[in-house]
Structures are given as C-alpha cells and as structure tokens.
Protein backbone atom coordinates (compact mmCIF):
# COMPACT_ATOMS: atom_id res chain seq x y z
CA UNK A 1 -62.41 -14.71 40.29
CA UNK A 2 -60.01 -17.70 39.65
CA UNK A 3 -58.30 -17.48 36.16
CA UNK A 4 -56.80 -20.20 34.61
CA UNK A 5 -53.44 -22.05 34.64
CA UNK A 6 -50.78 -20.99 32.54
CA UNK A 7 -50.63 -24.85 31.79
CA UNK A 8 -53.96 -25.43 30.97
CA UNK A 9 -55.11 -27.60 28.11
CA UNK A 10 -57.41 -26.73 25.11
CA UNK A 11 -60.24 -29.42 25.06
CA UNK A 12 -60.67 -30.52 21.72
CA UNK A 13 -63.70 -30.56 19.15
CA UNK A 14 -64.43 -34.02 20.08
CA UNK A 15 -65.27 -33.05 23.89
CA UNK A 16 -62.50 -35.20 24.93
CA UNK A 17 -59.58 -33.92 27.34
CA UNK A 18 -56.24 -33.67 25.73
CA UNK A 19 -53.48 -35.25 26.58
CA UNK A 20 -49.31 -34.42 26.58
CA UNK A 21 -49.62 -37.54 24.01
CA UNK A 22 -52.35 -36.00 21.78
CA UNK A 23 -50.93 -32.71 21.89
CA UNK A 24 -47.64 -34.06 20.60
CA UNK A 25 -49.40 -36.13 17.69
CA UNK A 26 -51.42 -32.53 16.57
CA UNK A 27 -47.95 -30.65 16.93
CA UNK A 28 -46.23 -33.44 14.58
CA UNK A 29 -48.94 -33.74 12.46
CA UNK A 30 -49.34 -30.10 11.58
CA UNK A 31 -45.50 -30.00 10.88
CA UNK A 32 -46.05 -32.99 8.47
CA UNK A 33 -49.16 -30.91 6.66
CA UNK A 34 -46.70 -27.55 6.69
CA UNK A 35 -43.47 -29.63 5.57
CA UNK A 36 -46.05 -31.36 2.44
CA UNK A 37 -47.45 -28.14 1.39
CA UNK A 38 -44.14 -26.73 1.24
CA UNK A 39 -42.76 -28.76 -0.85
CA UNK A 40 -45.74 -28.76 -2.91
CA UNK A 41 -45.23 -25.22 -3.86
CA UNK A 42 -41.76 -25.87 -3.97
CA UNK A 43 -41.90 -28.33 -6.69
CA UNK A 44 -44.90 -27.96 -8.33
CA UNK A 45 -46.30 -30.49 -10.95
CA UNK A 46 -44.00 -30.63 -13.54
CA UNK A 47 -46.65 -29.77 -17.06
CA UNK A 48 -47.16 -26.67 -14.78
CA UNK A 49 -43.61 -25.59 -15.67
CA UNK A 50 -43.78 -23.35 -19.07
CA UNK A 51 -41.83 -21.21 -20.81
CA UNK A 52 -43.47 -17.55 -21.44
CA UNK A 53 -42.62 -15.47 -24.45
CA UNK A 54 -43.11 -11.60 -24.28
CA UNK A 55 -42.72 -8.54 -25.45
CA UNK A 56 -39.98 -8.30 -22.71
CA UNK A 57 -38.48 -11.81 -24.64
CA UNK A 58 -38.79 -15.36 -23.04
CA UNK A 59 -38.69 -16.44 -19.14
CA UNK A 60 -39.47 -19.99 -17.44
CA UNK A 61 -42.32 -19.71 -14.97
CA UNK A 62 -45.21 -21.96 -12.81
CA UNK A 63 -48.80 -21.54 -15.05
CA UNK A 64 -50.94 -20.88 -12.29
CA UNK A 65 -53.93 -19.99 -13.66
CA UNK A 66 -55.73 -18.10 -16.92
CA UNK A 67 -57.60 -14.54 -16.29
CA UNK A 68 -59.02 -12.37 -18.75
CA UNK A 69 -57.13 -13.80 -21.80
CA UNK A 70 -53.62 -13.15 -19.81
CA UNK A 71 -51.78 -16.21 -17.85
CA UNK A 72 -51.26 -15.84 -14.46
CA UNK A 73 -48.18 -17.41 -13.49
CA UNK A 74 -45.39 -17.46 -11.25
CA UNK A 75 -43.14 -14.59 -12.22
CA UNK A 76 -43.01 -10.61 -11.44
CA UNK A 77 -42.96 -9.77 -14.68
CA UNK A 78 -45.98 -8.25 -16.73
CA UNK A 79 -47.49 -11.02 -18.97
CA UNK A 80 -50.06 -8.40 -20.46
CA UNK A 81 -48.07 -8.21 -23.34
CA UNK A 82 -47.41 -12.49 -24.09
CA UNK A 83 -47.28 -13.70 -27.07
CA UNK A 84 -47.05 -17.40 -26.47
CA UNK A 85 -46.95 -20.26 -24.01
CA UNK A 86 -45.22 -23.28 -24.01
CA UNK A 87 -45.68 -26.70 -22.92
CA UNK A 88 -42.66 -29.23 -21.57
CA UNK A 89 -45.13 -32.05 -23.38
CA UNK A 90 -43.73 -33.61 -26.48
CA UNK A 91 -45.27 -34.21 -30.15
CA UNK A 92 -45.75 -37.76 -30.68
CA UNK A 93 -46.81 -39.03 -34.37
CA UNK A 94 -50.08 -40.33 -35.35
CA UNK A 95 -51.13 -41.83 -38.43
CA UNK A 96 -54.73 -42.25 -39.85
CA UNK A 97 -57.61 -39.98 -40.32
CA UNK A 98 -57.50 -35.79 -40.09
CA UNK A 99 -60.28 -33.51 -39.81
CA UNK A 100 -59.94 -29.81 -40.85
CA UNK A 101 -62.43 -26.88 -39.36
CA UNK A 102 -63.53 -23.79 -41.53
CA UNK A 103 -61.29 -21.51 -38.92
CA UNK A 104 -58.35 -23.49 -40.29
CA UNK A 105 -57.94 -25.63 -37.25
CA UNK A 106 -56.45 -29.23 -37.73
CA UNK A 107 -57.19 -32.38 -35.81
CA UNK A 108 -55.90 -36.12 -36.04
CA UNK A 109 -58.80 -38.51 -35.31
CA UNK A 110 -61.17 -40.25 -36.08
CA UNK A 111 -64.87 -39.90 -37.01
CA UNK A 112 -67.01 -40.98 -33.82
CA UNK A 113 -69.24 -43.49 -34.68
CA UNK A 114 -72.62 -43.69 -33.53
CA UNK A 115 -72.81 -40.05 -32.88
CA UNK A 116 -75.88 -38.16 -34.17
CA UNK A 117 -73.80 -34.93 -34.62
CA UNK A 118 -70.56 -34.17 -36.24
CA UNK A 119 -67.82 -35.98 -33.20
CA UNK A 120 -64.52 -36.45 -33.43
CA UNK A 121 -61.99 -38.44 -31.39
CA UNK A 122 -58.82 -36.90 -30.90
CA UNK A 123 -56.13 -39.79 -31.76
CA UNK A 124 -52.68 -40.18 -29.11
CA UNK A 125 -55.18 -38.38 -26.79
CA UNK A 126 -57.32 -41.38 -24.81
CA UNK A 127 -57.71 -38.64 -21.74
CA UNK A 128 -59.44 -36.39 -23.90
CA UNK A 129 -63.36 -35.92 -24.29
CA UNK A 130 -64.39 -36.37 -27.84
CA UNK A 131 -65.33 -33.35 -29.46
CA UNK A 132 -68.89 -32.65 -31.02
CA UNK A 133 -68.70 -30.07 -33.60
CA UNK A 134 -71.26 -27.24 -34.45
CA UNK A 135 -71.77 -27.99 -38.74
CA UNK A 136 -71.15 -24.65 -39.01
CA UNK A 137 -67.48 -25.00 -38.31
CA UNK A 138 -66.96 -28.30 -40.20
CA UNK A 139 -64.50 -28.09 -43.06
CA UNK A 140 -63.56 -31.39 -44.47
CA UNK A 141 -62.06 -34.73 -42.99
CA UNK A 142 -60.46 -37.67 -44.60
CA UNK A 143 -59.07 -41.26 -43.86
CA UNK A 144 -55.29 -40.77 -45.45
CA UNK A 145 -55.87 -37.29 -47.14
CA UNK A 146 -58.72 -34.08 -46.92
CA UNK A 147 -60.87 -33.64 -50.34
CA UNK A 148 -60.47 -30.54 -51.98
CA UNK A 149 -62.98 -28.06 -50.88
CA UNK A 150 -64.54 -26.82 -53.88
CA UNK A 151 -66.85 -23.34 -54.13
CA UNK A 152 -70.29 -24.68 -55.01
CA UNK A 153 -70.98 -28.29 -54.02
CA UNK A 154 -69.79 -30.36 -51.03
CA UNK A 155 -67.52 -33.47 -51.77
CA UNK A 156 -68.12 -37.01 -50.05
CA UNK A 157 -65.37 -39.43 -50.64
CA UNK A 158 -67.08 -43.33 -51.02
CA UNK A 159 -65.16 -46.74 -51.10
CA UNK A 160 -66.36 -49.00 -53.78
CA UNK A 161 -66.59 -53.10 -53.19
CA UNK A 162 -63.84 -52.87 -55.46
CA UNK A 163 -61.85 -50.86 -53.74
CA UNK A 164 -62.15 -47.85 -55.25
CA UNK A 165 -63.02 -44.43 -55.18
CA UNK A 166 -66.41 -42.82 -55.69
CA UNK A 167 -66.33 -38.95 -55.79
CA UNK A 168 -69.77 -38.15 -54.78
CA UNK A 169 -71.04 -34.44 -55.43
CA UNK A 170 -73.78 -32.67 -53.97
CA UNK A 171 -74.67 -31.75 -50.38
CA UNK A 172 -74.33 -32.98 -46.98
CA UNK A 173 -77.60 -34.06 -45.41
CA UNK A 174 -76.77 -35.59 -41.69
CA UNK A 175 -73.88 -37.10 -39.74
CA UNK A 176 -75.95 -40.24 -38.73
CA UNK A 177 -75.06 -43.31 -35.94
CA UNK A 178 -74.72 -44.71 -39.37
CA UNK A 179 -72.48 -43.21 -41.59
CA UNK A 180 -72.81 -39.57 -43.84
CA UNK A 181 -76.64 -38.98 -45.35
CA UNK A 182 -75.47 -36.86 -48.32
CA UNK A 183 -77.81 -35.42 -51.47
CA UNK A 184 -76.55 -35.76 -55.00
CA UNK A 185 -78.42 -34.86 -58.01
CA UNK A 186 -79.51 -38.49 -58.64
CA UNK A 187 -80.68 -39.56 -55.33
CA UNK A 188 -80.65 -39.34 -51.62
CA UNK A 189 -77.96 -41.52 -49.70
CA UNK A 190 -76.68 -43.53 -46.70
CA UNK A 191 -72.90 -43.93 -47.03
CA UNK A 192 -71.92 -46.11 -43.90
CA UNK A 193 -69.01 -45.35 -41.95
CA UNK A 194 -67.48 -48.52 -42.86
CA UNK A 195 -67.63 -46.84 -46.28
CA UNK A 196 -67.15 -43.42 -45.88
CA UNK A 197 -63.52 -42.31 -47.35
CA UNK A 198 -63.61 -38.21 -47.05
CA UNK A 199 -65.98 -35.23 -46.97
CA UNK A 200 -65.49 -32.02 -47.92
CA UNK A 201 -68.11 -29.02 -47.30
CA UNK A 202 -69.19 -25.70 -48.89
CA UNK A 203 -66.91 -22.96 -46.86
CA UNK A 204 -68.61 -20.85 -44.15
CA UNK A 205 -67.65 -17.39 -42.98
CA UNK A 206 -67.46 -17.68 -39.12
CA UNK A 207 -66.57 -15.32 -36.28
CA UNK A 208 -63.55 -15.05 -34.70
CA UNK A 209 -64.08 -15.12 -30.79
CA UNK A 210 -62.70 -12.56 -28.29
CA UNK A 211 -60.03 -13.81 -25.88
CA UNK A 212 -59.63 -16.68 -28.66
CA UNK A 213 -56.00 -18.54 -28.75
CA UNK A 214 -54.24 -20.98 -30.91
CA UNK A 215 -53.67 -24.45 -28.96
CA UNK A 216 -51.18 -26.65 -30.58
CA UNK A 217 -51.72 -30.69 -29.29
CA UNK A 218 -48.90 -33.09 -28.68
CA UNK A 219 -50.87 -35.20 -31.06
CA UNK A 220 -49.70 -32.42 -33.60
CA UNK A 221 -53.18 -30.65 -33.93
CA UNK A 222 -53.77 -26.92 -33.27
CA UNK A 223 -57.61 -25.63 -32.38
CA UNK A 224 -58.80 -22.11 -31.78
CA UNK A 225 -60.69 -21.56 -28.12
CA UNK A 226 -60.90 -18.75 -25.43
CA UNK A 227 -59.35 -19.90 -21.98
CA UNK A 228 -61.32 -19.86 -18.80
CA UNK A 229 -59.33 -20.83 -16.48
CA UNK A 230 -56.56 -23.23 -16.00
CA UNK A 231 -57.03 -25.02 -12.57
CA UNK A 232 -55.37 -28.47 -11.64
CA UNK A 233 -53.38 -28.63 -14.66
CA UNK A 234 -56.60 -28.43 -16.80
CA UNK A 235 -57.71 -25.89 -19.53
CA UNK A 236 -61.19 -25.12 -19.43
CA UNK A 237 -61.70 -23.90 -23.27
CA UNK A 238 -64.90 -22.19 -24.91
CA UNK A 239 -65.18 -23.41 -28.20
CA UNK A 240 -66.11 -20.65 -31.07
CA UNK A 241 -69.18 -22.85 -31.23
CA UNK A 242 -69.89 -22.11 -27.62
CA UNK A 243 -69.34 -26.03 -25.86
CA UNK A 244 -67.12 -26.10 -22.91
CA UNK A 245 -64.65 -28.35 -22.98
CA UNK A 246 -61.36 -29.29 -20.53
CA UNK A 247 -58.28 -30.20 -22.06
CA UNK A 248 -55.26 -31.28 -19.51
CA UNK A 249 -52.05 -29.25 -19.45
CA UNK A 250 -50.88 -33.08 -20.73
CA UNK A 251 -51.95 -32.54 -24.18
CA UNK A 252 -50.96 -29.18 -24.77
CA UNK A 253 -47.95 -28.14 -26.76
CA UNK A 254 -48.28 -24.32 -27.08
CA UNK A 255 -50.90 -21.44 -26.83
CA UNK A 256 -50.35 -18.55 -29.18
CA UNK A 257 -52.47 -15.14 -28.61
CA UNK A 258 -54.65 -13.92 -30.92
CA UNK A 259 -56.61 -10.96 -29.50
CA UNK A 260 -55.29 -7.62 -30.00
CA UNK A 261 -53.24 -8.28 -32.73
CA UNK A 262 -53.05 -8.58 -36.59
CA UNK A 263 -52.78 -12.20 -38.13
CA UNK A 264 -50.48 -11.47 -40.90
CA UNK A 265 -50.37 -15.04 -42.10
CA UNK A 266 -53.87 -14.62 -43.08
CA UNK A 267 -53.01 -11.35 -45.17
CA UNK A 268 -51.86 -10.69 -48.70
CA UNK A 269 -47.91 -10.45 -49.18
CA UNK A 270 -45.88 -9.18 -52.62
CA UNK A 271 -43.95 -11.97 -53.84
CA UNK A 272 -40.60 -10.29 -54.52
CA UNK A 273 -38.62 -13.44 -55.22
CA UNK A 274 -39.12 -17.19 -56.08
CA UNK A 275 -38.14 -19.99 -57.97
CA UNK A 276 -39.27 -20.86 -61.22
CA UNK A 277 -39.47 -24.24 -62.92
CA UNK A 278 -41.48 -25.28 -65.92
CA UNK A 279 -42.97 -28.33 -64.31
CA UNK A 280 -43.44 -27.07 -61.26
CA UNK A 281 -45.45 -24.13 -59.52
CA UNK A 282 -43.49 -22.57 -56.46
CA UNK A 283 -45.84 -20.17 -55.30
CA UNK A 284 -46.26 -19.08 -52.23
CA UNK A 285 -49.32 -21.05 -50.06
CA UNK A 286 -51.12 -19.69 -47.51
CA UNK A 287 -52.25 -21.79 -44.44
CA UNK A 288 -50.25 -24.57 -46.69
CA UNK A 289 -46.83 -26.24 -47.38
CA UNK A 290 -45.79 -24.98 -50.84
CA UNK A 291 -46.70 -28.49 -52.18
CA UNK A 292 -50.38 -27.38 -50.57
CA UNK A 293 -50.22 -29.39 -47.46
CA UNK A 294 -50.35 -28.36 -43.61
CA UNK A 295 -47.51 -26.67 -42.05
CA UNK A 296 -45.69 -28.80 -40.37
CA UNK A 297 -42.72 -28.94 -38.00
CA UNK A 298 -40.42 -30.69 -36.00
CA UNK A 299 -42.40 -34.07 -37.04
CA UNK A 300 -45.75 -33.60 -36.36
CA UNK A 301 -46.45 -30.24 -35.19
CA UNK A 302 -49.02 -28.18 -37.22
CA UNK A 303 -49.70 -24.62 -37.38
CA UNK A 304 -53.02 -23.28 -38.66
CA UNK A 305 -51.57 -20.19 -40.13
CA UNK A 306 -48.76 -19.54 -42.05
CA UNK A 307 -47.62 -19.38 -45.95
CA UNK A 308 -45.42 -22.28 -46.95
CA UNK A 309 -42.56 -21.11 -49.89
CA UNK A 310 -39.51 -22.71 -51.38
CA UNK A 311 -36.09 -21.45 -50.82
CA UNK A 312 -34.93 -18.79 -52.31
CA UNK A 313 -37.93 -16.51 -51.66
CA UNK A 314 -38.79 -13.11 -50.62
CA UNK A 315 -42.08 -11.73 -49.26
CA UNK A 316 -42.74 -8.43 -48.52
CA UNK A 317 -45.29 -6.38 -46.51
CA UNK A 318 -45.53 -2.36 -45.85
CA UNK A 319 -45.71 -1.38 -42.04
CA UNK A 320 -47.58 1.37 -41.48
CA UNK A 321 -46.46 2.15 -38.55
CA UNK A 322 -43.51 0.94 -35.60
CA UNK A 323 -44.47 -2.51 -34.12
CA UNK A 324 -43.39 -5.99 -33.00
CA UNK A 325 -43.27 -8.81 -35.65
CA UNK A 326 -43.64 -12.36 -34.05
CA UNK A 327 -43.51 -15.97 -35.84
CA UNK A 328 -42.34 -19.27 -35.94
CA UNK A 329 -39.60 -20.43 -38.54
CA UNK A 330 -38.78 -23.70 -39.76
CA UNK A 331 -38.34 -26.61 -42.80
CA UNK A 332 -41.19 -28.03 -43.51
CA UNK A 333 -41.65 -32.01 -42.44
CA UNK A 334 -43.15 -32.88 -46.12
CA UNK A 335 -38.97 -33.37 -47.51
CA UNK A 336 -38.51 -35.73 -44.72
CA UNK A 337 -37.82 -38.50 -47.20
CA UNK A 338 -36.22 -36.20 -49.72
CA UNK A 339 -33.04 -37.87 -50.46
CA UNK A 340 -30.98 -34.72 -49.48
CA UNK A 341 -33.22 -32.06 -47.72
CA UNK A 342 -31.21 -28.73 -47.44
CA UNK A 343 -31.45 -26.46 -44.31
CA UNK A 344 -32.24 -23.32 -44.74
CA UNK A 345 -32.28 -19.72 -42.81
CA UNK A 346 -34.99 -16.94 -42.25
CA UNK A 347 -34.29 -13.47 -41.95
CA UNK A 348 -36.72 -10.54 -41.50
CA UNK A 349 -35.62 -7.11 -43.31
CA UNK A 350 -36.59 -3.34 -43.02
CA UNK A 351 -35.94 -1.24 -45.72
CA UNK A 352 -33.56 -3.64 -46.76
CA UNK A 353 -31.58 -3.49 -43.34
CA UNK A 354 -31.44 -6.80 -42.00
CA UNK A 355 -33.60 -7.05 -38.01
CA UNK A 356 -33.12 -10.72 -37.58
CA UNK A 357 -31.44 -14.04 -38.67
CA UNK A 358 -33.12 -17.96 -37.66
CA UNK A 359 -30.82 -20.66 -37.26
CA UNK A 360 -29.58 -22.53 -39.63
CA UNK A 361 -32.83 -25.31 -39.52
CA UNK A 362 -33.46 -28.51 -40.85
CA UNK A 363 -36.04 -30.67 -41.16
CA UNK A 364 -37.06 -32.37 -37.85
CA UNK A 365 -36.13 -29.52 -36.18
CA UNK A 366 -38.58 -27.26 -33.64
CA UNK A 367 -39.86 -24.12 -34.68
CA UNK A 368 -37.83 -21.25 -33.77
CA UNK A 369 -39.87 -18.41 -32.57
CA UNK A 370 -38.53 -15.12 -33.68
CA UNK A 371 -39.88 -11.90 -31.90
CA UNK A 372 -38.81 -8.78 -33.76
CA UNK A 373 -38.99 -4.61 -32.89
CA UNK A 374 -39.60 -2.84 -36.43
CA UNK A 375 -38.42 0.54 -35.08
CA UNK A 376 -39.97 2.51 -37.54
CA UNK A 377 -42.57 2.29 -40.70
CA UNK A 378 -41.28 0.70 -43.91
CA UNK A 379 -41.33 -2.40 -46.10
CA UNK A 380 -40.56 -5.37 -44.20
CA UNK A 381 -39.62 -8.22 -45.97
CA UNK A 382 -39.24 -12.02 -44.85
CA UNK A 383 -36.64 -13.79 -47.00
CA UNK A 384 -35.91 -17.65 -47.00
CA UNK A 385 -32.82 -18.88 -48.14
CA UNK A 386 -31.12 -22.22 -48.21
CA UNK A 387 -27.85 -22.50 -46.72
CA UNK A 388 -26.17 -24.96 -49.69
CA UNK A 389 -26.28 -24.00 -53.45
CA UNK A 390 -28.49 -27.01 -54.40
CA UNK A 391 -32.53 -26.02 -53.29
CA UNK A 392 -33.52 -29.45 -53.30
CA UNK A 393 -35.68 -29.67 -49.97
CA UNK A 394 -35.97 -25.98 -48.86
CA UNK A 395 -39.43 -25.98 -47.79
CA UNK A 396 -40.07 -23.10 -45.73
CA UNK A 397 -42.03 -22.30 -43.51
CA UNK A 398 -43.42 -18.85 -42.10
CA UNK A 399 -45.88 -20.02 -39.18
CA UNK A 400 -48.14 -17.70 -37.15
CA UNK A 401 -46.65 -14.10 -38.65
CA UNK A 402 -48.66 -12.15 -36.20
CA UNK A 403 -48.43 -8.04 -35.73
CA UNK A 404 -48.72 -5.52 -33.13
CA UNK A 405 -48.42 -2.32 -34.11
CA UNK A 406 -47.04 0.15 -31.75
CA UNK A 407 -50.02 1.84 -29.78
C-alpha cells in the first residue's frame, strides 16, 4: 500500500488543486481574520464599556450580555449582588412635551400622531422605535407642563382659538389618528391634536414585574422594563405591559435593580427636621422636587423615585434589621436660574453616628451614588444640609433610596 507524501497538498472545497500561491493567500488570510478578531475583543465597542456598582463597591467592565436579571460582563467578580449599571452616554437636553406613566416613569416626547393607541415618540432619540402604551399604564402627558392628576375624573387640557386654556373634566374615551375622544358631562368630544394641550387620567394600581429595572435615557427619561438580553449593544426590554421592545446601549444612561430589594423612596419617612416659612410649604415630596416637580439632576437626568426636601432637613426611617442602604444624592436642577443656588451635602446617620458624607454638590452636578453597610438595626436618618448659612437654592434630592436587608 503506497501512503502519501509528507508534502502532499489538501485539495480544496472547490475541487480545485492547491497551489504554494493559494496556500500562502489562506495562511495570510486566516492571520488577517485572527489579528481582526483580536483586536475586536481587545477593544471592544466603546457604549459596551460600563461601570458596575456592587455590593463589593464599583469596578469598570465590558457588558456582555443580560441573564436572569444579573449582567454578564467582563470581570471575575460576582455581579449577583449589583446594584446599578452605568452608561459612558451623556444626557443631552430636550425641550417640549413629557409624558408620565402610572409606575412613575417619565418620558420626553411627543404624542404620535395618527396612532390608534396611546404612542409616544421618544424626543433626542431618532434611533428609537416609538412606544405604544397599554391605557392601563398611562398617567398624564403635557405640551410644557403635566395636569394635575386628580382622584375622581380625568383632566384633558384644550387650546382655545384664543389662545387659551380649556380645562376639560370627565373621562377619556380613545386616543384617535385624530386627536383625544374624551366624555364630559355635557357632551361627547373630538379634541384634535393640533388642539390638544395635556391629559391627565384617573390613577391605576399596576403590577410591578419580576426581573423589572429602572432605565434612565440620555434624553433624561427613566422607564421600568425586565432585560432579556443585551446582544450587539442592544437591550431587548419587556415592557410591564408585555411589548418587546430594543433599546441601543446608545440611549441608555443607567440601569438600577429593582428585584429583591425594598424601594424606600416609595415608603413613608418621619420628618425630623425642616424649614418653615409662612408663605411657603417645605415639605418633603415624594417622587417630586420639593416645589412638586421631577427629580432632576445634573441637567436633565430624571429619577422616578425619590423625595425632594429643602436644606436643612432630616428624615428618618427604623431598620429592622442589618442591611445595605443605596441612593443617589444631588441639588436639584429646578434652582438652576436661582440667582445664588447653594451647594449642599448628604449624610446618612445610625443612631445618630454618622455612616456616610456626599460631596459637597451643586447644581449641574451628577448624582453621586452612595452605597452604605448599616451594621446593625436602628434609626437611620438621611440629613441634608447646605454648606453656606444662606438656604437659598438647597434643593435636595434623595433619588432611588433602595434597601437590602441583610439575609
């Protein structure tokens, strides 16, 4: 039996005989396709780069992917335990219309016309699908400012011929191609787009979904949605409503976790310390600004939860049990134009014994996150205090005060 050369060729797919020349060509050519994907994974896109916050404190890493509510990324470190994500994207500012969903998510937009269900168009975001909107979910929207949502009738905001403002009550019918079909106790009727100034709608309990998330949108908006994956530097998000929708890693500014924790923004806190002034109320708002609009930072970033208070005040909360505090501290944009906004610093308390101290911040300034061990159970309070004597300006704000208590 003859066996073959040493030297012998390998004939190629094609069924022609290879040469010395073609041989080199493959050889140089798979060098080329090794030297490419090398440097691929060497210098991967750069909104793939991220910075991870967890329990273990913050780390830069690759986002590689999203499984079972956890990000899979580029580091040998355990990112069970994350508490947020975030983006190398900037916030730009956008002016115009807002819409507001009964989970107290916050979008800048526009109204889609000639939709036959609730749409919105996501302004600063051309790349992005509109979104449709289950009714269920809609809160109020508005061309310059949201109508008050009010307990027993919805609101829909009208522009007269004169150029005025009719404050229509009763109930929402349709969202029409043609503008807002709404009931009052007079009549049915058409307000057309052209027309249509705000609505405001009776509020709905809805459910929180598992795996959910807070995404915050370089356009400054902030939506709640459960990750699928995160593939080719795009999100594939579940709305609570159930649509899927993809959102690149381009229009993301941060993801915050929400499952398996307690959203103590949402909860009820003892007011220990405030201002006082005759004319005006300095309560503590939450989900607001204390002058009751969204939390908002470093320009145009908003946060869906939070409680908005004015410098000096103290809130305070009893831990039942050790656990790790995190938020995000900061002056609120709404003293922008203030003619001298003070800074102001946060500092979270146990028992009295100070944890934790922010930054001296000042408006325009990003949100500091703050991740805090309470060793032990006790009161914890959250005090805000401005850094000058004069308090004109210190709008503070506690955004995302989420809890996990130790297990």
């Amino acid at each position: 039996m003859t066996r073959a050369s040493p030297t012998a060729t390998l004939v190629p797919t094609s069924g022609r005989e290879s040469t010395p020349e073609s041989s080199l060509t493959c050889l140089f050519g798979m060098i080329f396709l090794l030297t490419t994907l090398l440097l691929t994974c060497q210098n991967p896109q750069a909104d793939s780069q991220v910075r991870i916050i967890t329990d273990a404190g913050p780390m830069q890493a690759t986002l590689l992917g999203w499984q079972d509510g956890i990000p899979v990324a580029s580091s040998d470190a355990s990112l069970e335990s994350w508490w947020s994500v975030d983006f190398p994207n900037a916030t730009s500012k956008v002016e115009g219309w807002s819409l507001s969903l009964s989970d107290g998510a916050w979008l800048p937009g526009r109204p889609l016309k000639g939709a036959t269900a609730p749409t919105w168009k996501l302004a600063g975001l051309p790349e992005v699908d509109a979104l449709e909107i289950d009714t269920l979910w809609l809160q109020a929207f508005g061309r310059t400012r949201l109508p008050e949502v009010e307990e027993d009738r919805d609101q829909l905001w009208a522009l007269t011929s004169s150029g005025g403002l009719d404050r229509l009550r009763g109930y929402l019918l349709a969202w029409t191609p043609e503008g807002i079909s709404f009931e009052t106790s007079a009549k049915e009727r058409l307000v057309e787009w052209e027309k249509v100034d705000g609505l405001a709608v009776l509020p709905e309990s809805v459910p929180q979904q598992t795996q959910a998330v807070w995404i915050q949108l370089v356009n400054g908006g902030v939506l709640s949605a459960q990750i699928l994956s995160a593939e080719e530097s795009v999100l594939r998000l579940k709305l609570p409503w159930g649509t899927l929708w993809d959102l690149p890693f381009s229009a993301v500014r941060r993801i915050r976790q929400r499952s398996g924790v307690e959203e103590w923004a949402l909860q009820t806190w003892d007011v220990l310390e405030m201002p006082k002034a005759e004319a005006l109320d300095w309560t503590p708002r939450v989900g607001k600004s204390v002058q009751g609009r969204p939390l908002r930072l470093q320009g145009q970033q908003v946060f869906a939860q939070g409680i908005g208070v004015k410098g000096k005040t103290v809130l305070s909360k009893t831990a039942t049990t050790a656990g790790t505090l995190f938020l995000n501290v900061g002056v609120d944009q709404e003293v922008e134009n203030f003619r001298s906004p003070q800074p102001v610093i946060f500092e979270v308390l146990l028992d009295g014994e100070l944890l934790v101290t922010s930054e001296v911040k000042q408006v325009g300034d990003a949100a500091q996150a703050l991740l805090v061990a309470v060793p032990r159970p006790g009161i914890i309070q959250l005090l805000a205090r401005p850094v000058n004597t004069l308090p004109f300006g210190a709008h503070a704000d506690w955004c995302d005060i989420v809890w996990k208590p130790e297990s």
